[in-house]
Protein backbone atom coordinates (compact mmCIF):
# COMPACT_ATOMS: atom_id res chain seq x y z
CA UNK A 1 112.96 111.34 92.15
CA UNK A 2 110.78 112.52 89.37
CA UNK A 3 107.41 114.49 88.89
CA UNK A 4 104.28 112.28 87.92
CA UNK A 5 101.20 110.30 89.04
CA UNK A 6 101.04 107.52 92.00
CA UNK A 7 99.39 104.70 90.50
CA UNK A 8 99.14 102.25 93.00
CA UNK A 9 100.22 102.46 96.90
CA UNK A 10 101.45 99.12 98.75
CA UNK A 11 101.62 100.11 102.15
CA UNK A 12 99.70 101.53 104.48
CA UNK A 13 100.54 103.46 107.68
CA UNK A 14 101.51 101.18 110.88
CA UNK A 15 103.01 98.63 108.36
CA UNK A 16 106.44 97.10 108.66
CA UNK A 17 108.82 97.35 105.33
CA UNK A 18 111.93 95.97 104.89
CA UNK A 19 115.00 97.81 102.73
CA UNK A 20 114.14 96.94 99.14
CA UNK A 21 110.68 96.66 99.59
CA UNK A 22 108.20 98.14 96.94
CA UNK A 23 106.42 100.97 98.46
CA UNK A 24 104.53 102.36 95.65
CA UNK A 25 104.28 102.57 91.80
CA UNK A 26 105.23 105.85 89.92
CA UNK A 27 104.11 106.92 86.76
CA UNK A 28 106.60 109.19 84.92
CA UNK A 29 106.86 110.01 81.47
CA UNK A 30 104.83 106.92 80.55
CA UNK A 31 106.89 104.86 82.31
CA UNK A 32 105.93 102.92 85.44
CA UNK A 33 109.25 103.56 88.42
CA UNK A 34 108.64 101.18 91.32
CA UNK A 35 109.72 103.41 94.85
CA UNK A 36 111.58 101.41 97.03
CA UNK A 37 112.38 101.79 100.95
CA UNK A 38 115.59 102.68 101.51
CA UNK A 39 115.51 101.68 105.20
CA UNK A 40 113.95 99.05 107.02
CA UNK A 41 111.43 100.63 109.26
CA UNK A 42 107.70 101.42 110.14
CA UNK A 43 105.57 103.15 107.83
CA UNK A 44 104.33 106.46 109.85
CA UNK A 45 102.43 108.67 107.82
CA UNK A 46 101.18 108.56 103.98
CA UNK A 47 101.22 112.05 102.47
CA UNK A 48 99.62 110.62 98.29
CA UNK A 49 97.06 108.97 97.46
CA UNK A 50 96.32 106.91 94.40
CA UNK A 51 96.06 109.31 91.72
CA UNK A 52 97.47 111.82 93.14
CA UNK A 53 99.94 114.25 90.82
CA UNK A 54 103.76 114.49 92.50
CA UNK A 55 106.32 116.93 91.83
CA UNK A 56 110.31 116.40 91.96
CA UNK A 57 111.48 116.27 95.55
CA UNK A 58 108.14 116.01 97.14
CA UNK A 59 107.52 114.06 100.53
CA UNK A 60 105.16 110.92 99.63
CA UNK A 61 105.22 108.97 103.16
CA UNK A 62 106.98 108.80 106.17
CA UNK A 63 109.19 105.96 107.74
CA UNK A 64 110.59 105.39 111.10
């Protein structure tokens, strides 16, 4: 929801998530924002990696 830096990525593609689940940790504005899955689903693709810079509104990973 928010520009920053992925810090830590806990999924990988091919995994199965369930709603709620913690998909990845954001840093923003020195604050760490845990991204949850809002469905429950498959993970497809992973667009980040740890490190990476993101910008508002970006796609990080896919889910079907």
């Amino acid at each position: 929801p928010m520009p920053g830096m992925v810090v830590k990525i806990n999924v990988q593609p091919g995994d199965d998530v369930e709603k709620g689940e913690a998909l990845l940790v954001l840093e923003a504005m020195k604050m760490e924002n845990i991204i949850k899955s809002p469905i429950k689903g498959l993970i497809k693709s992973i667009f980040i990696k740890e490190g990476d810079s993101v910008s508002k509104k970006q796609i990080l990973l896919e889910i079907v």
